[in-house]
N, C-alpha and C. Protein backbone atom coordinates (compact mmCIF):
# COMPACT_ATOMS: atom_id res chain seq x y z
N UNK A 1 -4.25 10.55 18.76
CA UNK A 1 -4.58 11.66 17.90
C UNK A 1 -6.00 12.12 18.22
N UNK A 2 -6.19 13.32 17.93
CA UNK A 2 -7.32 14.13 18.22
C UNK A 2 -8.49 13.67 17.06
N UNK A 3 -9.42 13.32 17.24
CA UNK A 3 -10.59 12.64 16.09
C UNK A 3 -10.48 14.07 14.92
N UNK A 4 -10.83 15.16 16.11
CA UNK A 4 -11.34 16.40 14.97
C UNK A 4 -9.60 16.89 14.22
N UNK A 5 -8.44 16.16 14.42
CA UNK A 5 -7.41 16.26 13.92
C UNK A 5 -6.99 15.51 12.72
N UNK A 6 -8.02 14.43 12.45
CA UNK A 6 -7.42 13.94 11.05
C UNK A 6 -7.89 14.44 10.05
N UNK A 7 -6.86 14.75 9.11
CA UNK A 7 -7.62 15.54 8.08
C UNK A 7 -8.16 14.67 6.82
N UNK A 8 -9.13 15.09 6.32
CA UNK A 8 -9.73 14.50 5.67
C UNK A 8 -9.01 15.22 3.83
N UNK A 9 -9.17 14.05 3.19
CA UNK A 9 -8.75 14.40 1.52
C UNK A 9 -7.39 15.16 1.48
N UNK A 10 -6.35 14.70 2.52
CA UNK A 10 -5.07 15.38 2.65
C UNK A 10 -4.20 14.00 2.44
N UNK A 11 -3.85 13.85 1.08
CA UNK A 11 -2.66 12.94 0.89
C UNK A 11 -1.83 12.98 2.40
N UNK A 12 -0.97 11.64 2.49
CA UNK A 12 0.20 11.57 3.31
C UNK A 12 1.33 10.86 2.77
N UNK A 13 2.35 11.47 2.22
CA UNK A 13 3.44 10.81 2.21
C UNK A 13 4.06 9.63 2.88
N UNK A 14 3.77 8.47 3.00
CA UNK A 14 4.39 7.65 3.32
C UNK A 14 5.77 7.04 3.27
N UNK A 15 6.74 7.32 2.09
CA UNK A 15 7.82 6.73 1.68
C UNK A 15 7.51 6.23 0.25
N UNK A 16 9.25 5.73 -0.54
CA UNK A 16 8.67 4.64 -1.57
C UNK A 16 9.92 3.97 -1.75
N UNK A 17 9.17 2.80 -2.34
CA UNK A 17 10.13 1.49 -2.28
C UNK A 17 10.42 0.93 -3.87
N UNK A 18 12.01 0.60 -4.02
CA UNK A 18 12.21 0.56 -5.18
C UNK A 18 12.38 -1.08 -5.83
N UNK A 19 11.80 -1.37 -6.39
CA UNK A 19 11.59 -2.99 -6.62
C UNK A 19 12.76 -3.91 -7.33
N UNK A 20 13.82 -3.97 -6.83
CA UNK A 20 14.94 -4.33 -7.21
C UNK A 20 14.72 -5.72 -8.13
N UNK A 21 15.66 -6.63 -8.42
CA UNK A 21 15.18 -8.37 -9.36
C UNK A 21 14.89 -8.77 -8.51
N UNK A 22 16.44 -9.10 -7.50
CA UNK A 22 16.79 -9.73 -6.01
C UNK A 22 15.01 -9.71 -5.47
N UNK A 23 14.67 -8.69 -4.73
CA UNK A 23 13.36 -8.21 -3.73
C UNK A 23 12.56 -9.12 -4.87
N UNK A 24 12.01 -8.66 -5.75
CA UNK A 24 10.77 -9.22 -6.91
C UNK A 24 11.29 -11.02 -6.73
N UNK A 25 11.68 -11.48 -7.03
CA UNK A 25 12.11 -12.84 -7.13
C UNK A 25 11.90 -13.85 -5.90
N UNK A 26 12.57 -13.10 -4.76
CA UNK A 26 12.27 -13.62 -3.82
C UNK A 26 11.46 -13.28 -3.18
N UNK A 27 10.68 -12.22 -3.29
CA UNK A 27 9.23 -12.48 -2.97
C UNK A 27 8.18 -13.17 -3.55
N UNK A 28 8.29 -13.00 -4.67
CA UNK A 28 7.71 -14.03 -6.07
C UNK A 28 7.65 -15.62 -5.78
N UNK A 29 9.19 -15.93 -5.64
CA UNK A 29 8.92 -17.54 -4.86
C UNK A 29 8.75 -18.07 -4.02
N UNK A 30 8.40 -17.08 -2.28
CA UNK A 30 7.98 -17.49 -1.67
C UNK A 30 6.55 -17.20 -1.18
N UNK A 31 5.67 -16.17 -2.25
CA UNK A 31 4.41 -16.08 -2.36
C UNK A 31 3.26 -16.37 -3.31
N UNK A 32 4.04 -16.04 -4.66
CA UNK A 32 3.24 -15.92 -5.74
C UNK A 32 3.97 -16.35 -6.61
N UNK A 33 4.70 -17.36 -6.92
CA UNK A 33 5.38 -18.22 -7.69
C UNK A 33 4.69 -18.32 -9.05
N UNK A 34 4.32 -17.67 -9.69
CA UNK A 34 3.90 -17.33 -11.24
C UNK A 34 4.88 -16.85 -12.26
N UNK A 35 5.29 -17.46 -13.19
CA UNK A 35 6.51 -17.33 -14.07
C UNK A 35 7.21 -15.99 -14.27
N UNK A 36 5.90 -14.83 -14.54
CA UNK A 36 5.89 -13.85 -14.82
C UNK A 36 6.84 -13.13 -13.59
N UNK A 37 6.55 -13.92 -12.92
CA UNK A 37 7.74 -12.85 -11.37
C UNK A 37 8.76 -13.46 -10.92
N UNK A 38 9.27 -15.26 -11.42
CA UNK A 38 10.23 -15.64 -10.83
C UNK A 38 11.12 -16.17 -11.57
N UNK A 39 10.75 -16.24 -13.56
CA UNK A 39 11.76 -16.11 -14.26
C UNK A 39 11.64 -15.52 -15.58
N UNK A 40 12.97 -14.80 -15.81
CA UNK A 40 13.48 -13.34 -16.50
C UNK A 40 12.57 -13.95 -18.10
N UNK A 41 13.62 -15.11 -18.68
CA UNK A 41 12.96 -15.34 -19.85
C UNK A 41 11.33 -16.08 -20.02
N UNK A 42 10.40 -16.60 -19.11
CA UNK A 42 9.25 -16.85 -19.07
C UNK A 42 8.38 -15.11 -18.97
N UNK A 43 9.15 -14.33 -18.25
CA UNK A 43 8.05 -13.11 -17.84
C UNK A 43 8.42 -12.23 -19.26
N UNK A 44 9.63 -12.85 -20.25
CA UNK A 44 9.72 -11.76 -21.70
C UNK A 44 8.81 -12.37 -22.53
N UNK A 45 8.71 -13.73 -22.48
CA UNK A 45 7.62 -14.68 -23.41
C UNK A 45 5.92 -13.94 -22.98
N UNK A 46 5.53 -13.64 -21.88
CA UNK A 46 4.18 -13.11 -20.75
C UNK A 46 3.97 -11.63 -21.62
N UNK A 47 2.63 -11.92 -21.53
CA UNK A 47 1.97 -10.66 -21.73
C UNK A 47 2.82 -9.39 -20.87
N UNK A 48 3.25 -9.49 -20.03
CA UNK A 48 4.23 -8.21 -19.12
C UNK A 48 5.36 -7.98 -20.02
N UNK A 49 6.06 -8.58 -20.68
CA UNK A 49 7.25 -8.33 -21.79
C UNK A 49 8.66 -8.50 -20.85
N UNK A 50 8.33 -8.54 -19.41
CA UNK A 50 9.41 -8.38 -18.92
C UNK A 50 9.32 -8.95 -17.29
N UNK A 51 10.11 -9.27 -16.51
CA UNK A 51 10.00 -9.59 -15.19
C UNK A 51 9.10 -8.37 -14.36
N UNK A 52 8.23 -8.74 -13.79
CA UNK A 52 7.35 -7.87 -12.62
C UNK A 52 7.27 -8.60 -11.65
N UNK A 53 7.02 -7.45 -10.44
CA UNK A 53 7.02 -7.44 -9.46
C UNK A 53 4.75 -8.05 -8.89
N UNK A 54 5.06 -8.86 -8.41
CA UNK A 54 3.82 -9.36 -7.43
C UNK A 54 2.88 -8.39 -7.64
N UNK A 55 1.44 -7.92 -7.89
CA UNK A 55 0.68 -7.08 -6.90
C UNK A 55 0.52 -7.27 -5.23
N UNK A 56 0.56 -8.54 -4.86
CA UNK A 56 0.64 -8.64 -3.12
C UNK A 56 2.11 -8.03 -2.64
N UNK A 57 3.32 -7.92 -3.52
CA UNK A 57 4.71 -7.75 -3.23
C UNK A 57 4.17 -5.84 -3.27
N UNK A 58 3.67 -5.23 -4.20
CA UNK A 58 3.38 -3.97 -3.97
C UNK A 58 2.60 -3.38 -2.73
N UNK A 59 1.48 -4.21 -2.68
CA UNK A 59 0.67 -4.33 -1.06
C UNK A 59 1.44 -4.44 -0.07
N UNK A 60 2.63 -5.20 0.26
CA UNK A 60 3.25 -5.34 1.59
C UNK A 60 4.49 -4.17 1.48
N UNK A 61 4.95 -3.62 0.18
CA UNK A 61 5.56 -2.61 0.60
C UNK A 61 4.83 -1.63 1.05
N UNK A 62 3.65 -1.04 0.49
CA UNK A 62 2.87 0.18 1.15
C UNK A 62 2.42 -0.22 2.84
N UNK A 63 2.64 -1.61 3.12
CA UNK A 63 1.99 -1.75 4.33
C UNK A 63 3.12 -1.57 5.28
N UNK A 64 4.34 -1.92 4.80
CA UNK A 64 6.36 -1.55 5.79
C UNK A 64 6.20 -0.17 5.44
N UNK A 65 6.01 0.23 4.40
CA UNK A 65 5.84 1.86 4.67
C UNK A 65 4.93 2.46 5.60
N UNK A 66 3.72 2.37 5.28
CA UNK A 66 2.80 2.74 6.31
C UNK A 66 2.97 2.85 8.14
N UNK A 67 3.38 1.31 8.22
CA UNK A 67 3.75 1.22 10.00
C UNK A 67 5.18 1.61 10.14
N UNK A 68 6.05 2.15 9.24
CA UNK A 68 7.40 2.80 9.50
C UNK A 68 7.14 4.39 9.61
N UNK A 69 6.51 4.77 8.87
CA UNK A 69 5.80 5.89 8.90
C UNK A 69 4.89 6.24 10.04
N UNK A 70 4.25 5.37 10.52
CA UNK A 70 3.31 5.62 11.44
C UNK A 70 4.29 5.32 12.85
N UNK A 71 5.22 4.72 12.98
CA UNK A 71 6.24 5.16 13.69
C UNK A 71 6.96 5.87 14.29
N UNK A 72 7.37 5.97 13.03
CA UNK A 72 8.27 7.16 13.61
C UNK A 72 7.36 9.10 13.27
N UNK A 73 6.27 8.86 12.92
CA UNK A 73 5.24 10.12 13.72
C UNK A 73 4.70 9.90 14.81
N UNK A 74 5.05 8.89 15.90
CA UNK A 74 4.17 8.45 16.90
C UNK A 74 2.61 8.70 16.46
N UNK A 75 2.13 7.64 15.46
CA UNK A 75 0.97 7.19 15.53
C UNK A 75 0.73 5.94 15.27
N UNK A 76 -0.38 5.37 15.22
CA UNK A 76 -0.78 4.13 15.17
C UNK A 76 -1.21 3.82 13.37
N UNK A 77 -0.33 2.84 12.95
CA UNK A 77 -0.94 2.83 11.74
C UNK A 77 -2.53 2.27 11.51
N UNK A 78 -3.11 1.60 12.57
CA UNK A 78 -4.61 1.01 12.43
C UNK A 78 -4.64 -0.67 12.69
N UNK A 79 -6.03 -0.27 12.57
CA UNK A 79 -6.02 -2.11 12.07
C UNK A 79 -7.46 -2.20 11.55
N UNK A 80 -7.12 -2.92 10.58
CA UNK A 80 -7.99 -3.21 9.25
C UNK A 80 -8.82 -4.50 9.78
N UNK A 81 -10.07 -4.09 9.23
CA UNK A 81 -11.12 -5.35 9.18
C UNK A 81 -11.01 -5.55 8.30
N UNK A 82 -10.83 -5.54 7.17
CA UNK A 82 -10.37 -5.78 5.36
C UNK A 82 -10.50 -4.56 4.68
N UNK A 83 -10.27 -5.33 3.24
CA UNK A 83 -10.12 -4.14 1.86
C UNK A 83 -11.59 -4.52 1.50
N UNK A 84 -11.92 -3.18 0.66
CA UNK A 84 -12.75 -3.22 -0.40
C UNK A 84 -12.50 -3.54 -1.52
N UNK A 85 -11.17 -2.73 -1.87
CA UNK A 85 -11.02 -2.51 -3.40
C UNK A 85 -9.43 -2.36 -3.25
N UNK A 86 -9.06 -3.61 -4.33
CA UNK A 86 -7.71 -3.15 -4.26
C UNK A 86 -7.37 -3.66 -5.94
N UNK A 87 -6.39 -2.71 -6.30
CA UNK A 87 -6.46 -2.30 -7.63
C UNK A 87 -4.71 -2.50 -8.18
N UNK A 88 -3.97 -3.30 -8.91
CA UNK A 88 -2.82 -3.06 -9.54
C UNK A 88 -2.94 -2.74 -11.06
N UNK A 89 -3.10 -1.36 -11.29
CA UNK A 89 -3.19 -0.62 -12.32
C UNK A 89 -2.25 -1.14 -14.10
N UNK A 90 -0.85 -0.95 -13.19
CA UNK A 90 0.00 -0.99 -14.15
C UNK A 90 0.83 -2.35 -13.42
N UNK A 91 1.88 -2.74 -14.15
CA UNK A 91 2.78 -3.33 -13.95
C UNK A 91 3.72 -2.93 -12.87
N UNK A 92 4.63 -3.42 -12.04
CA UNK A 92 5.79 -2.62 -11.55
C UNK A 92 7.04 -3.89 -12.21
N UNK A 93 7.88 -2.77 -12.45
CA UNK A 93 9.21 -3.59 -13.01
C UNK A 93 10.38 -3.87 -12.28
N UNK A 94 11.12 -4.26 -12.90
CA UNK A 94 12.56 -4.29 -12.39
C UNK A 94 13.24 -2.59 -12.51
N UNK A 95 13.44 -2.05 -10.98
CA UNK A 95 14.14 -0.81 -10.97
C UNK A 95 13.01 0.17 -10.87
N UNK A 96 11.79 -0.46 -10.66
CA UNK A 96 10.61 0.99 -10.87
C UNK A 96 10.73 1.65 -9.35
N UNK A 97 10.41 2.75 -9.14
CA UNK A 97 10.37 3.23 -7.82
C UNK A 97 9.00 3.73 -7.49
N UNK A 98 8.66 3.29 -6.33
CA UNK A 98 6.95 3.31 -6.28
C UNK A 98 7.09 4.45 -4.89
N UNK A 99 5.89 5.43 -5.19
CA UNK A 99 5.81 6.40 -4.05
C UNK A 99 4.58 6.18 -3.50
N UNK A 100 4.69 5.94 -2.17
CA UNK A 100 2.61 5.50 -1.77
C UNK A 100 2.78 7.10 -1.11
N UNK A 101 1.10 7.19 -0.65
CA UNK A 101 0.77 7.61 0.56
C UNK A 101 -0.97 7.12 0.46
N UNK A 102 -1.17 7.69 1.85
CA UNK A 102 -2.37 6.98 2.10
C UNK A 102 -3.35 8.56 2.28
N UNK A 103 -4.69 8.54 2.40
CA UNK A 103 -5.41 9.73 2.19
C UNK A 103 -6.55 9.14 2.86
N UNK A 104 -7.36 9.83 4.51
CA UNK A 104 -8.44 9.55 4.65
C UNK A 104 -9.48 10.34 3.71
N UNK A 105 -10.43 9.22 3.81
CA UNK A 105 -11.73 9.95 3.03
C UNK A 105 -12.81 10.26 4.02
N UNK A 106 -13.07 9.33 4.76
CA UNK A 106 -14.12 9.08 5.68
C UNK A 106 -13.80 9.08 7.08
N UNK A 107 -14.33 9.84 8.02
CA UNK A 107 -14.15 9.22 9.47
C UNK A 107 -15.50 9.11 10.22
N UNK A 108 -15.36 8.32 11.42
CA UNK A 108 -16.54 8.25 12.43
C UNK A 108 -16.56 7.65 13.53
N UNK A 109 -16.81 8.16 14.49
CA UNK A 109 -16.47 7.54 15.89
C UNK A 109 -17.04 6.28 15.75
N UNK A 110 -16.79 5.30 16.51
CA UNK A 110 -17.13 4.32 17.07
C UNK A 110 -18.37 3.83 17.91
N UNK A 111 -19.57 3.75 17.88
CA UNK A 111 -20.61 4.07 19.33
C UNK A 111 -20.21 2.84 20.17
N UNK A 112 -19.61 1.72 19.81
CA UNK A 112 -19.37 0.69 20.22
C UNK A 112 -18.52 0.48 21.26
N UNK A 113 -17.17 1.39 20.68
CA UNK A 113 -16.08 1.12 21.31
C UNK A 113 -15.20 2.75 21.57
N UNK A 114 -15.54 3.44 22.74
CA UNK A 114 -15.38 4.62 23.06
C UNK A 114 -14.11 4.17 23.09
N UNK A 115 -13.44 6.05 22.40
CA UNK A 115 -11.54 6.03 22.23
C UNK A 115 -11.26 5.39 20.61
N UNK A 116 -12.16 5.22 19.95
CA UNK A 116 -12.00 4.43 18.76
C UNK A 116 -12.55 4.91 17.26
N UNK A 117 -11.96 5.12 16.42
CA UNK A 117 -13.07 5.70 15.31
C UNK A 117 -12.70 4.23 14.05
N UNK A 118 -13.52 4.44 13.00
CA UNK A 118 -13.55 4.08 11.61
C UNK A 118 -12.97 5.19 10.67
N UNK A 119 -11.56 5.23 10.20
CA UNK A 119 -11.36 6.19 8.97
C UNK A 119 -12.03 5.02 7.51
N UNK A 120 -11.88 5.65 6.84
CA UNK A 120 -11.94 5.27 5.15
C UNK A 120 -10.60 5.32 5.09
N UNK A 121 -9.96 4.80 4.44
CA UNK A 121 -8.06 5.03 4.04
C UNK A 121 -8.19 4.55 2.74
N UNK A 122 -7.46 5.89 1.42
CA UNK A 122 -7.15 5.54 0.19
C UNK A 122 -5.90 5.18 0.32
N UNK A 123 -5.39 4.15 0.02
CA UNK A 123 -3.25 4.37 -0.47
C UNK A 123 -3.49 4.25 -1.67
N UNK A 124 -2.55 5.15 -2.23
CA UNK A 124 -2.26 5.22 -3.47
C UNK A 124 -0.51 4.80 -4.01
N UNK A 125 -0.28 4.27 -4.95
CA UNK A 125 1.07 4.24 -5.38
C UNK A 125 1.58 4.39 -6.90
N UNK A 126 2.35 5.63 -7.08
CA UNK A 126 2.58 6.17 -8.21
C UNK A 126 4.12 5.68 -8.38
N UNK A 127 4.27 4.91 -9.86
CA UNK A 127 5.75 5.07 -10.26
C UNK A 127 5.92 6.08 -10.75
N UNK A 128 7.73 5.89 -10.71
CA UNK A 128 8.76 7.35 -11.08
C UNK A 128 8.42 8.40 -12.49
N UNK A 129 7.22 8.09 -13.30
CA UNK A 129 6.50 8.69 -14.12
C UNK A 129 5.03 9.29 -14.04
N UNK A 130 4.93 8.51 -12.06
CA UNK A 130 3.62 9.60 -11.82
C UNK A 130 2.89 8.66 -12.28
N UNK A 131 2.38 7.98 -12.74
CA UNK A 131 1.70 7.06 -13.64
C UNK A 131 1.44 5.69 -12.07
N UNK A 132 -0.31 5.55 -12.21
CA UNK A 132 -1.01 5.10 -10.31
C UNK A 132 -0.50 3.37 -11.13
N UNK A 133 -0.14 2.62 -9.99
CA UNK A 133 0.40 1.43 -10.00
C UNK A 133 -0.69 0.88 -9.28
N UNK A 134 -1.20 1.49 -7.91
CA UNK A 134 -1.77 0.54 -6.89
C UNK A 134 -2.36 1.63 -6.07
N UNK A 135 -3.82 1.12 -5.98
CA UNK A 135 -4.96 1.98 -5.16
C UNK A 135 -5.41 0.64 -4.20
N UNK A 136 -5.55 0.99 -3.19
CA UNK A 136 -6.33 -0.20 -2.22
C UNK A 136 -7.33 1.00 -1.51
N UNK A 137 -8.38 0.57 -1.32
CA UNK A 137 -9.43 1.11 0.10
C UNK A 137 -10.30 0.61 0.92
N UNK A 138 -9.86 0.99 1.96
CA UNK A 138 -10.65 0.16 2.84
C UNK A 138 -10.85 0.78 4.09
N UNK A 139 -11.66 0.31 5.32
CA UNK A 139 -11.70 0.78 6.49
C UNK A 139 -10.58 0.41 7.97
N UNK A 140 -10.08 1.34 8.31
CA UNK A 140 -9.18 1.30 9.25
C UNK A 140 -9.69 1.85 10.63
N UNK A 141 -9.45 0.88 11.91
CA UNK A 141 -9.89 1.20 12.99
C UNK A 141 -8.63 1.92 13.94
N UNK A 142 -9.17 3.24 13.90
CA UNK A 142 -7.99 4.35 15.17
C UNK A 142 -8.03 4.28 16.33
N UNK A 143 -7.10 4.40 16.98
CA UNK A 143 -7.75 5.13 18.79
C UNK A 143 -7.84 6.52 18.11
N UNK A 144 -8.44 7.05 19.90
CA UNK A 144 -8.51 8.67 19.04
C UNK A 144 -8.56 9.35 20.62
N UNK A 145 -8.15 10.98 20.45
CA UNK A 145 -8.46 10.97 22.13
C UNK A 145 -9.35 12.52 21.33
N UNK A 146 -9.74 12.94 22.77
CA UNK A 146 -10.91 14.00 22.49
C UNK A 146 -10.48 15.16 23.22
């Protein structure tokens, strides 16, 4: 991609992923095994009132979205030196449907490593009421051509 081609403060649709029991559960027990995500009547007793889904289980769907997306647009989804800030707002439930996309804020070439920039990348993820579930930001390293 062209450096002076990414646009800056332009949402991108990524996809969204709908958090079934099945998906929540078994991601729950083989990551984050906390009552609240891997059984029905412990997560109604929980401050959540009800079975939820992981915040890391929301993170790795925006991240299969992201490189499916960045796929099949022939681009490179990046690669991250880490997060800054990563944020699970609300709950996600059983049956919620989460819509990401990601939004640069920031870009800048590289002096280091010619062919290469630093974006800023917001993802954002809104359930089926619009209502933000999950903000992460952080810096992502591009190729770039000129």
């Amino acid at each position: 991609m062209r450096f002076d081609d990414i646009p800056l403060d332009t949402p991108v649709e990524v996809g969204s992923y709908t958090f079934t029991e099945e998906a929540i559960l078994a991601f729950a027990r083989l990551y984050d095994p906390q009552p609240f995500h891997t059984d029905g009547e412990a997560a109604a007793a929980s401050h959540f009132g009800a079975l939820c889904a992981s915040g890391w289980h929301t993170a790795a769907a925006w991240m299969r979205l992201t490189v499916d997306h960045a796929r099949a647009t022939g681009t490179l989804a990046g690669i991250s030196p880490g997060i800054d800030e990563i944020l699970w707002k609300r709950p996600v439930y059983v049956g919620d449907t989460i819509r990401y996309s990601n939004t640069v804020r920031t870009r800048r070439r590289l002096a280091s490593r010619p062919g290469w920039a630093m974006i800023g990348n917001e993802a954002l993820g809104l359930n089926q009421r619009g209502e933000e579930v999950y903000r992460m930001r952080g810096p992502v390293m591009v190729p770039i051509e000129d």
